[in-house]
Protein backbone atom coordinates (compact mmCIF):
# COMPACT_ATOMS: atom_id res chain seq x y z
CA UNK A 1 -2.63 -12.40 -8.02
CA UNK A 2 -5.55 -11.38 -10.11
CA UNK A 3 -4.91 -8.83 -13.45
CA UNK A 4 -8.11 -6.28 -12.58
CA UNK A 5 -9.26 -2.66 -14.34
CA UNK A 6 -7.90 0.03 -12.44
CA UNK A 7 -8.80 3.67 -12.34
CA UNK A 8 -7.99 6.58 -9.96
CA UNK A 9 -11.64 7.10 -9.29
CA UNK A 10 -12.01 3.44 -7.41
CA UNK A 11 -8.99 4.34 -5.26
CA UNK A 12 -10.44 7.37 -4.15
CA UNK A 13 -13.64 5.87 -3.78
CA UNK A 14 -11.94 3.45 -1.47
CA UNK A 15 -10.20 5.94 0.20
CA UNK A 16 -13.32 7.88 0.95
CA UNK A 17 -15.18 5.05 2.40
CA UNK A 18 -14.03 5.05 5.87
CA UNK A 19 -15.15 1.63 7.13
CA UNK A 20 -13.45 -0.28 4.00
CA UNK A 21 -10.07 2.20 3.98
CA UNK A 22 -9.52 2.21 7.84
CA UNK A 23 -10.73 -1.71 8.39
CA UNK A 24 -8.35 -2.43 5.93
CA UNK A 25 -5.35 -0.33 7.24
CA UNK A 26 -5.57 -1.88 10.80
CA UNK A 27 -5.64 -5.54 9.31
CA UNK A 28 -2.39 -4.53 7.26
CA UNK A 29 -0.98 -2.78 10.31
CA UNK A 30 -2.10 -5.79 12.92
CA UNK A 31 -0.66 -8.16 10.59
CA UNK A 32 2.74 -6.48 10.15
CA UNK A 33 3.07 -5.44 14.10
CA UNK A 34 3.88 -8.91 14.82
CA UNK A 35 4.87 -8.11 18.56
CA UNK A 36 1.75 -6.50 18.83
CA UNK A 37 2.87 -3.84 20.64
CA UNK A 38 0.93 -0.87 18.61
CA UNK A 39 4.11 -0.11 16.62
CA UNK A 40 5.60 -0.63 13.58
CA UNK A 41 9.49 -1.02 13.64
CA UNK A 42 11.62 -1.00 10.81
CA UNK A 43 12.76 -4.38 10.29
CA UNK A 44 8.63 -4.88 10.84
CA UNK A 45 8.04 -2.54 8.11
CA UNK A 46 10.70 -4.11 6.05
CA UNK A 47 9.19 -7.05 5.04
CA UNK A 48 5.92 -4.90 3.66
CA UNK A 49 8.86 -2.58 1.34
CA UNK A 50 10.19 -5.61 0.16
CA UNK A 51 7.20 -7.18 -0.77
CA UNK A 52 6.44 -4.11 -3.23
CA UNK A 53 9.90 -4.88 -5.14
CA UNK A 54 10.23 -2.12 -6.62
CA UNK A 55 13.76 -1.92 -6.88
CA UNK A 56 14.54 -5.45 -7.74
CA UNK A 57 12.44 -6.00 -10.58
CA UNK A 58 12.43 -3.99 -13.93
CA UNK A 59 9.33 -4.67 -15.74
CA UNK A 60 8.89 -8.43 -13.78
CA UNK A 61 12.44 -9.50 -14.40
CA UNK A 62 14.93 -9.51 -11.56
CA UNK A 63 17.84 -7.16 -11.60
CA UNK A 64 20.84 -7.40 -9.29
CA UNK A 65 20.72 -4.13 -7.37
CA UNK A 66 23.25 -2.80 -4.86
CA UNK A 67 22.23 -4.07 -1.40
CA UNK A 68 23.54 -0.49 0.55
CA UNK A 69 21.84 1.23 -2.22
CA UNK A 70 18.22 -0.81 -1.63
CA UNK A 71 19.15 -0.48 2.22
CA UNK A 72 19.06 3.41 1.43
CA UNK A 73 15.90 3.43 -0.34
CA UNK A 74 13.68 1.31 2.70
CA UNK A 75 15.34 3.30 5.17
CA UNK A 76 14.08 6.54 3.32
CA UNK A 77 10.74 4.79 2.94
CA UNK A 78 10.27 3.88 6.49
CA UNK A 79 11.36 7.15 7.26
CA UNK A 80 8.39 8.87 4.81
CA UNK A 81 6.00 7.18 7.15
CA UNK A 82 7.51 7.65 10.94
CA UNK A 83 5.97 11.46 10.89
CA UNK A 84 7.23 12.18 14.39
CA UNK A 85 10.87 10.85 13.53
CA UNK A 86 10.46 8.57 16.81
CA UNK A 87 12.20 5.08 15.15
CA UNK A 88 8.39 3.52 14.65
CA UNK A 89 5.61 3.81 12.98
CA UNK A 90 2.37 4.40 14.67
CA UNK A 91 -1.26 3.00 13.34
CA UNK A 92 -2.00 7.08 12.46
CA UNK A 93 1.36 7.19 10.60
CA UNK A 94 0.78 4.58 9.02
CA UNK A 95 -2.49 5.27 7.72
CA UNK A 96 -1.63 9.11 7.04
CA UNK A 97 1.75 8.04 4.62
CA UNK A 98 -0.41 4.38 3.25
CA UNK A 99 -3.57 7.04 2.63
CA UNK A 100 -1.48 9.95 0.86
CA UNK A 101 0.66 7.36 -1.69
CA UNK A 102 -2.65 5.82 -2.89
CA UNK A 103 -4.09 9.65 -3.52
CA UNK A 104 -0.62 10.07 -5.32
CA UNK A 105 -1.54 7.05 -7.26
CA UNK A 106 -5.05 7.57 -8.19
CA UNK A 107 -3.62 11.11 -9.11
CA UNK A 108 -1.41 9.47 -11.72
CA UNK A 109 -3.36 6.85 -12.91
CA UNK A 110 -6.44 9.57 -13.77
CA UNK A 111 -9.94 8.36 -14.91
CA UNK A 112 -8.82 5.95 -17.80
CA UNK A 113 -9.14 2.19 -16.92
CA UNK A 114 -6.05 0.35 -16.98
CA UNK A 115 -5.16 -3.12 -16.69
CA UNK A 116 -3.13 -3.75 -13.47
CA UNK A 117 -1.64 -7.22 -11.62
CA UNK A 118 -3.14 -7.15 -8.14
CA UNK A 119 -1.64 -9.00 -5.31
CA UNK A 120 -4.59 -10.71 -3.69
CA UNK A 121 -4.02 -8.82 -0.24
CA UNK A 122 -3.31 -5.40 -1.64
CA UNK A 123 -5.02 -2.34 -1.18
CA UNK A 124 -5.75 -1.53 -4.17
CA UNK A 125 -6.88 -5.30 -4.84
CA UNK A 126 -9.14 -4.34 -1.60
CA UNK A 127 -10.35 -1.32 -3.94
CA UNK A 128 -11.39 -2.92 -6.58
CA UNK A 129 -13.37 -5.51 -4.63
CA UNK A 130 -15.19 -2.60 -2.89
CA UNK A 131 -16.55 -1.05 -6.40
CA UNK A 132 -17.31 -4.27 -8.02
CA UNK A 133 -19.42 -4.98 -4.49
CA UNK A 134 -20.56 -1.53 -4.88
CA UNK A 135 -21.80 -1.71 -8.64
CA UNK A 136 -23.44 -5.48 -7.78
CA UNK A 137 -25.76 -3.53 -5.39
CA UNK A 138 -26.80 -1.07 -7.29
CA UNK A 139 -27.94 -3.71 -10.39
């Protein structure tokens, strides 16, 4: 974990540069299809939800939460990204539902700088490497 500056214009910028956005979406989506088979299931998917803790947490400290009603919340998450309502996720689901919640969030976060912990492996950690590599170039 790293605490980094954080705008909505360095997610877009990530977003927009298709070799860093889409490299980084099929090592995320490699990594969590661990049969390899080219599809995301949910109990695959699962363990990515969980990692975000969103429900479990209020601001960093754990809160008991009711396990149906978390079980409710991943299944509607999983279900936001399988498109085609097939039971899996496919890598251009995947990247679709992963690309519009980061627009959502660089929508929200607008063009003021804010402070942010960053999970090493995260996309938007993987955002603002890409504009600090971009801005070293360009000095």
């Amino acid at each position: 974990m790293s605490v980094e500056l954080l705008d909505g214009a360095i997610i877009l910028g990530f977003i927009a540069d298709d070799e860093a956005f889409n490299g980084s979406i099929k090592d995320r989506f490699s990594h969590l299809d661990t049969n390899q088979d080219g599809l995301l299931t949910y109990s695959e998917m699962l363990k990515e939800l969980q990692c975000f803790r969103m429900f479990e947490t209020h601001f960093g400290i754990d809160v008991k939460t009711d396990p149906d009603e978390l079980s409710h919340v991943y299944n509607s998450l999983f279900l936001q990204f399988d498109h085609d309502s097939n039971g899996s996720v496919d890598l251009e689901e995947f990247k679709a539902e992963t690309k519009q919640m980061m627009v959502a969030m660089a929508n929200n976060l607008g063009f003021l700088p804010v402070q942010m912990i960053l999970d090493e492996d995260s996309f938007l950690k993987k955002a603002v490497d890409r504009e600090l590599k971009r801005l070293k170039s360009h000095n």
